[in-house]
Each structure stands twice: as C-alpha cells, then as structure tokens.
C-alpha atoms as a PDB file:
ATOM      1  CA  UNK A   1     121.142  91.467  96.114  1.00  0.00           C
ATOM      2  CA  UNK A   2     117.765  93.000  97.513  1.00  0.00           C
ATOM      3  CA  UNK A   3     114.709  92.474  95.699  1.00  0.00           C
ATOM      4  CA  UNK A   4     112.004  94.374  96.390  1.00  0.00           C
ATOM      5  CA  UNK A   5     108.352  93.234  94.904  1.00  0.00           C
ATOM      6  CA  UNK A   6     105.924  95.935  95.109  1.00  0.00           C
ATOM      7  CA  UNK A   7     101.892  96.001  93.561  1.00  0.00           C
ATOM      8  CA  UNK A   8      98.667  96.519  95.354  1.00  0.00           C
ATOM      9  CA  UNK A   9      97.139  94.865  98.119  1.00  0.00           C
ATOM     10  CA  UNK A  10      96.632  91.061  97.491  1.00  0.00           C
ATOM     11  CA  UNK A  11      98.460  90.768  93.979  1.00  0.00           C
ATOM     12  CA  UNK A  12     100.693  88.283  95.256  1.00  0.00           C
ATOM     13  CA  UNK A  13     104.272  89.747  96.520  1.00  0.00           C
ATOM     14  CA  UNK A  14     103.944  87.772  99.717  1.00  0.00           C
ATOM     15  CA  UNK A  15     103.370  84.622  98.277  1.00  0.00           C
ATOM     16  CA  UNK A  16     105.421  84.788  95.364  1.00  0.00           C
ATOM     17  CA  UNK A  17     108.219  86.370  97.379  1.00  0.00           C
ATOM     18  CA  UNK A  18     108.482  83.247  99.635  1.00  0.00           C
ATOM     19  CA  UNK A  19     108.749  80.880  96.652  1.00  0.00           C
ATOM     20  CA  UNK A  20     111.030  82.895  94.960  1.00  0.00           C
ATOM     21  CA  UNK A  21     113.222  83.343  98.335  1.00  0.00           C
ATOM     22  CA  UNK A  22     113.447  79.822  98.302  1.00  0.00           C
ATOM     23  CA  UNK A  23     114.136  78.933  94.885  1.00  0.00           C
ATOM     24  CA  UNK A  24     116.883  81.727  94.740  1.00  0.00           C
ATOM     25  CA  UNK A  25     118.313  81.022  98.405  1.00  0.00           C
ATOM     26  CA  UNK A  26     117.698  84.177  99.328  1.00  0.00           C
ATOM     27  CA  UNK A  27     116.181  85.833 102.648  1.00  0.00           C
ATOM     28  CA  UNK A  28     112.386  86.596 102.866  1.00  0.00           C
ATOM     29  CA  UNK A  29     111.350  89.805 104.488  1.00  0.00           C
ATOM     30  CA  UNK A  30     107.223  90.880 104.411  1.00  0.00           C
ATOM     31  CA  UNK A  31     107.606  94.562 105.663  1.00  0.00           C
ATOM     32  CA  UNK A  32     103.849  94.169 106.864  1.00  0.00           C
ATOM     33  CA  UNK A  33     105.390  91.941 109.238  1.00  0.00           C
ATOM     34  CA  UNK A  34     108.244  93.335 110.414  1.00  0.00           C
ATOM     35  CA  UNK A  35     106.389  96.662 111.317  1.00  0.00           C
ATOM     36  CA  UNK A  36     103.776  94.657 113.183  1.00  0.00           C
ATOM     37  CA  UNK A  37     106.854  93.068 114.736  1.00  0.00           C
ATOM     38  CA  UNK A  38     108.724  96.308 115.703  1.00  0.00           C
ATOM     39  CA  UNK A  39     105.619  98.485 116.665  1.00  0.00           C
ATOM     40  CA  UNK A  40     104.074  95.443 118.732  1.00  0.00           C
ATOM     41  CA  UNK A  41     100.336  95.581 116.980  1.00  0.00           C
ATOM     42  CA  UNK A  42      98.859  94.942 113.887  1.00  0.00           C
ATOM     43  CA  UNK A  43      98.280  96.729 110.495  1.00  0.00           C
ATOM     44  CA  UNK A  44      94.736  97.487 111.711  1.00  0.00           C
ATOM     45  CA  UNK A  45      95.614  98.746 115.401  1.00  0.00           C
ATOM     46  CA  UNK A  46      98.067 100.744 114.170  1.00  0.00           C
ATOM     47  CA  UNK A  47      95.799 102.724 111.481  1.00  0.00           C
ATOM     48  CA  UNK A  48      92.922 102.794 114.064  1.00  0.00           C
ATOM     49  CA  UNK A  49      95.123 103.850 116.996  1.00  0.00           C
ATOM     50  CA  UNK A  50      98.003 105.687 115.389  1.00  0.00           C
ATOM     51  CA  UNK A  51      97.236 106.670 112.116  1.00  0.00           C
ATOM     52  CA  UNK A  52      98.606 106.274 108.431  1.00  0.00           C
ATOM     53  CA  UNK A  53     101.632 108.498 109.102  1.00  0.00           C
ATOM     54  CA  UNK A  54     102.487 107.172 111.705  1.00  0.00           C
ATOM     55  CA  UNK A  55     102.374 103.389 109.971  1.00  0.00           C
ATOM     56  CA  UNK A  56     103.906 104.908 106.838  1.00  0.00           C
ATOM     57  CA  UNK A  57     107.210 106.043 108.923  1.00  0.00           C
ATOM     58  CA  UNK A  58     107.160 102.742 110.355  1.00  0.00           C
ATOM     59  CA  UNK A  59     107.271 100.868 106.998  1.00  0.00           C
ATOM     60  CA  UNK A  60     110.313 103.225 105.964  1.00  0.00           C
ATOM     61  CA  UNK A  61     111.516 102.240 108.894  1.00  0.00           C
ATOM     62  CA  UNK A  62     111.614  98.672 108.353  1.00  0.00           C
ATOM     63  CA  UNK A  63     113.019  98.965 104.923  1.00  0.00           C
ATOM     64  CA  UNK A  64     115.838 100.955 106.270  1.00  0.00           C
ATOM     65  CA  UNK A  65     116.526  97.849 108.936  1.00  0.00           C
ATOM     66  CA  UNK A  66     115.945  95.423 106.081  1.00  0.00           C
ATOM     67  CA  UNK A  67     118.435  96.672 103.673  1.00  0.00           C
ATOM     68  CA  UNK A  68     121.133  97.648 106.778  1.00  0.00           C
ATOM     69  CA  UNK A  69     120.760  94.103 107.982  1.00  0.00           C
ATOM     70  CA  UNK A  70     122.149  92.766 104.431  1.00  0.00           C
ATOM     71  CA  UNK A  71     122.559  89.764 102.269  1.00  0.00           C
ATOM     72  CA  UNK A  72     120.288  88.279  99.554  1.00  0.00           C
ATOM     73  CA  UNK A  73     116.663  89.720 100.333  1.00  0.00           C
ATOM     74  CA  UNK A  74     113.460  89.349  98.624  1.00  0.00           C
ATOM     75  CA  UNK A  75     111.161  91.975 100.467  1.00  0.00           C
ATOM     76  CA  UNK A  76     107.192  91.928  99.965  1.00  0.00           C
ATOM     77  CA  UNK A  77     106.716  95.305 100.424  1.00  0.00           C
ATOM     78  CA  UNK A  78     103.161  96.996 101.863  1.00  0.00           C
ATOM     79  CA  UNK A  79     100.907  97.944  98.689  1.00  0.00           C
ATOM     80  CA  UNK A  80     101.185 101.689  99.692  1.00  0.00           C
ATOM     81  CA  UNK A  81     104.878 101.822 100.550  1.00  0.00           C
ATOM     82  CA  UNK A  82     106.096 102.525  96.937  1.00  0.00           C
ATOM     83  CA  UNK A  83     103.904 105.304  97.457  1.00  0.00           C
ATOM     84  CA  UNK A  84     104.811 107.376 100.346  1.00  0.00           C
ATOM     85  CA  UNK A  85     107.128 110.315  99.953  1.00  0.00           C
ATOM     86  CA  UNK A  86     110.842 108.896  98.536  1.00  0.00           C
ATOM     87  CA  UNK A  87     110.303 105.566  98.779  1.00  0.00           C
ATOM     88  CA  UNK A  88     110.291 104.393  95.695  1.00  0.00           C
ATOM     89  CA  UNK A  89     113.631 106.109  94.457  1.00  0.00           C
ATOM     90  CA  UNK A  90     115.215 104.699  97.713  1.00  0.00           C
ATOM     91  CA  UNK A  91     114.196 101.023  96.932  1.00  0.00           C
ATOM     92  CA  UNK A  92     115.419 101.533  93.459  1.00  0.00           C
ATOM     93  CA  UNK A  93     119.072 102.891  94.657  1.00  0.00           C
ATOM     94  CA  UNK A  94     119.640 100.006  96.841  1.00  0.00           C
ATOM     95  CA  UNK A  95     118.095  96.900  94.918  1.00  0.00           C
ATOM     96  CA  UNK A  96     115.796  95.448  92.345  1.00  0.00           C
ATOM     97  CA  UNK A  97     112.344  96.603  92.385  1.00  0.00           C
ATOM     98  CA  UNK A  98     109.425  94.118  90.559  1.00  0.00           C
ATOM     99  CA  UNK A  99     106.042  95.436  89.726  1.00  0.00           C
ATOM    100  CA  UNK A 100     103.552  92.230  90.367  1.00  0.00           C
ATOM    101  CA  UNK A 101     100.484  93.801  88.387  1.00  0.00           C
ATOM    102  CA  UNK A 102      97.303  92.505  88.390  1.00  0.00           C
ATOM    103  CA  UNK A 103      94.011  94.132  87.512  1.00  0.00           C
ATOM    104  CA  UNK A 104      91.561  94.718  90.662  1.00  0.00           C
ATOM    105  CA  UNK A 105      89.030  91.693  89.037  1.00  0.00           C
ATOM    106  CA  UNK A 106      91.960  89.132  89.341  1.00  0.00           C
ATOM    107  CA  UNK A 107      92.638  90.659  92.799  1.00  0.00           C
ATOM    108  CA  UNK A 108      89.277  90.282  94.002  1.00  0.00           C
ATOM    109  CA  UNK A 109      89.108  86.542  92.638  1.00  0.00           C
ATOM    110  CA  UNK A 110      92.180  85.869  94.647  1.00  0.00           C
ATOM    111  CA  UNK A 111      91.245  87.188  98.234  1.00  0.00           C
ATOM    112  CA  UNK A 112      89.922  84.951 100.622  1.00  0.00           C
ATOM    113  CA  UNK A 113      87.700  85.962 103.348  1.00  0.00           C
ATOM    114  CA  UNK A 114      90.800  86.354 105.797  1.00  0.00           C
ATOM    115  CA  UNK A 115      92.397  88.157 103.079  1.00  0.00           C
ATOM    116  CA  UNK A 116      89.691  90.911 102.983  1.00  0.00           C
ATOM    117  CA  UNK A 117      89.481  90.924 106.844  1.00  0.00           C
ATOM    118  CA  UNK A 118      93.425  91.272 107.328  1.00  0.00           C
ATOM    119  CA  UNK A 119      93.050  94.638 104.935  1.00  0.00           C
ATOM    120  CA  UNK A 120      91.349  97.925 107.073  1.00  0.00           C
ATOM    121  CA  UNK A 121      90.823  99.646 103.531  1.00  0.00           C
ATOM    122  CA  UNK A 122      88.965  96.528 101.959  1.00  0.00           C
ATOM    123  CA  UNK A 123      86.359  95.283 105.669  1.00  0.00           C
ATOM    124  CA  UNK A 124      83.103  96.128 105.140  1.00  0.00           C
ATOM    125  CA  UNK A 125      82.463  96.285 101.653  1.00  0.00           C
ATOM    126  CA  UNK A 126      80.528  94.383  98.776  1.00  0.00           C
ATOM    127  CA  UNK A 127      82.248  93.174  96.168  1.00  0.00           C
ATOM    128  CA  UNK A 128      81.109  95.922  93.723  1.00  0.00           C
ATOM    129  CA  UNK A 129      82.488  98.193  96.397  1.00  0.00           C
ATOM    130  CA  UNK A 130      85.861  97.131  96.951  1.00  0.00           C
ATOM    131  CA  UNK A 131      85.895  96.513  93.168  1.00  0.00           C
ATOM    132  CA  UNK A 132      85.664 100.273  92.508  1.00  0.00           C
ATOM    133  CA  UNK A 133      87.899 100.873  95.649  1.00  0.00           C
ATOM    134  CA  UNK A 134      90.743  99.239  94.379  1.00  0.00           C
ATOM    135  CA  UNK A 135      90.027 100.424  90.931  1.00  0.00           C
ATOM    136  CA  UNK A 136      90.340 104.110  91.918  1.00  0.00           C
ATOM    137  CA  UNK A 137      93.577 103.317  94.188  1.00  0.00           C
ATOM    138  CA  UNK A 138      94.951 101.436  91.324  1.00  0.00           C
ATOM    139  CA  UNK A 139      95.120 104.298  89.455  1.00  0.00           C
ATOM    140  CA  UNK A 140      96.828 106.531  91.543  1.00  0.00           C
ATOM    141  CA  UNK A 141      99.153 103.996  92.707  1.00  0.00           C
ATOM    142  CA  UNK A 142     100.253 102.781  89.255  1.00  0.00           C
ATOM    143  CA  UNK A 143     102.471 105.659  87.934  1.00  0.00           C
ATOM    144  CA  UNK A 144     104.207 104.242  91.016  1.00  0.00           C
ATOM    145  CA  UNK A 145     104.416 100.845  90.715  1.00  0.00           C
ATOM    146  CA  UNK A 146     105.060 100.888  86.912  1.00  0.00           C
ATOM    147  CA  UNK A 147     108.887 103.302  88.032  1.00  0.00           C
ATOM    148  CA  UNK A 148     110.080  99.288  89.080  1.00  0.00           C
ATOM    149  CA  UNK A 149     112.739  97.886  87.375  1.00  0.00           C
ATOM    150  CA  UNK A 150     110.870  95.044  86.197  1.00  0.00           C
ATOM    151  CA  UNK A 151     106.777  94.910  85.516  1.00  0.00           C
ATOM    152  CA  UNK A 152     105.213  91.501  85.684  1.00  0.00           C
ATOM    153  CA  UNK A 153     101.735  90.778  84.250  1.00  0.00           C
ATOM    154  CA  UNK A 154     100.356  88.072  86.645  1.00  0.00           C
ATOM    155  CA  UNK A 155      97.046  88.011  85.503  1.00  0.00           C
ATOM    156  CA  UNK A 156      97.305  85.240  83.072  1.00  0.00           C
ATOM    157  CA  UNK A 157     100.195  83.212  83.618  1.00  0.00           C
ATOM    158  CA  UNK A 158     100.082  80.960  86.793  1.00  0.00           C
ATOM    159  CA  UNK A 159     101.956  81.421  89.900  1.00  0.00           C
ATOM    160  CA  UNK A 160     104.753  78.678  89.026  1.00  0.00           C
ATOM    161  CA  UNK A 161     105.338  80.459  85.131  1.00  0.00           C
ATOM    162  CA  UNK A 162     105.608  83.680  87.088  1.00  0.00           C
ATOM    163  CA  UNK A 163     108.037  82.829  89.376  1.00  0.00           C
ATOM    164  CA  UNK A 164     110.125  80.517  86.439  1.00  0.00           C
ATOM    165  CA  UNK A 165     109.989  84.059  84.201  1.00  0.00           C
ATOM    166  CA  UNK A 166     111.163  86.265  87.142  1.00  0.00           C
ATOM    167  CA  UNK A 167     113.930  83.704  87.996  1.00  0.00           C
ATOM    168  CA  UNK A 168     114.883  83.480  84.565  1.00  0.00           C
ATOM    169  CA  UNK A 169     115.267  87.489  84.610  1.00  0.00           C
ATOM    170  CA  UNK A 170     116.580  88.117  87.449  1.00  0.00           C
ATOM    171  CA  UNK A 171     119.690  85.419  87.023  1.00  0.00           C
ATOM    172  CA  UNK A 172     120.234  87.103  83.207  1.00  0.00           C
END
C-alpha cells in the first residue's frame, strides 16, 4: 500500500510520516528529498536557478519513481504537489491520500528557525507576514488538500494521538 500525506508547508507530513513508517513497517519516502536527490541541489537552488516548473515536473517525477519502485510507502509529499496540474487524481488512483490540516497559527507555532529558512516562500518575513502568507495559500490550496481520502485535524490532538488515530484507520 502507498500512503501519501499531503497539507501545507510545515503541518507535519514529514515527521509524522517517519513515525508512522515505522510503526506500520512500511517505507518512508519525503519527495522534497528525493527531488533534491535526483536534480543534485536543493529546494531553494532549484526555484532560484530553475524555476517552479521546472521543480514542479521534478516532484511528479519523483512520485512516478516512488510508486514504480513499489512496496509499502508512506510518502511526505511537497505542500504544493497536490496542487500542480493532475496530481492529486494520480496520487488518489494509486494509493491512500491523508490530509494533515492545520491552521497557519499552529503552523507558525511549530516552525523553528531552520524550518522557516529551509522554505524560499516563508525567508524574509515577520511573523504577521508569513501569517497572512500562508493564510492566503491556505486557501487556495485547501479545495485540494481536502479531495484526500482521509482529513486529519492536527491542531489539537498531539503528535502520538494523531498517529494512534491514523493507524487505527488505516488498518480498519
């Protein structure tokens, strides 16, 4: 089974997909990774230097390889992947996909100072900023996220009830 966990930027599909690869003996796959891997640079070189398209292709890309390659998967996908053209539909022909929602405040909370660095879209701004940055993106991006098979509320249940309820669901 492939399970792809999709949300925004910092909500969590990362770290929650690693403990929930491990508690389900699956595979864990971060797509952010394997394009850096494949392309050879990261996120940020590749948006400065090549563009969006070009690191959107990539990221279908790597899905593509992921869910050739086989077996149990979880995949932390990129926050705009579920976004770009088909991709979506495609994740939700050939697995599971899980909405990790969280409002842009619990986001915010969350990041750490690497975390904000890591992220082009979120360097440079205040917190009032990147509050109504993510706000505004969260809104276009949700009529997306919310097509997953499965939507989990993370922002008031902790990280080991989360991963017990999405265990629970996914094994039912």
């Amino acid at each position: 089974m492939i399970i792809f966990l999709v949300g925004y930027a910092g909500s969590g599909k990362s770290s929650m997909g690693k403990r929930l690869a491990q508690r389900l003996g699956y595979r864990f796959v971060d797509t952010d990774k394997a394009v850096e891997s494949s392309v050879g640079a990261t996120i940020a070189d590749i948006f400065y230097y090549e563009g969006e398209e070009y690191f959107r292709r990539a990221e279908r890309r790597a899905i593509e390889d992921i869910v050739s390659a086989g077996g149990d998967i979880i995949v932390a996908t990129g926050g705009g992947l579920p976004v770009w053209q088909d991709n979506m539909s495609w994740m939700k022909e050939r697995g599971q996909t899980i909405y990790l929602r969280r409002d842009a405040a619990n986001i915010l909370a969350r990041l750490s100072a690497y975390g904000r660095e890591k992220r082009p879209m979120f360097r440079g701004k205040s917190d009032e900023e990147l509050l109504a940055f993510m706000e505004e993106q969260m809104k276009l991006r949700e009529p997306y996220y919310m097509q997953a098979s499965m939507c989990v509320d993370c922002s008031s249940s902790s990280d080991d009830e989360l991963l017990n309820r999405i265990v629970e669901s996914i094994k039912a």
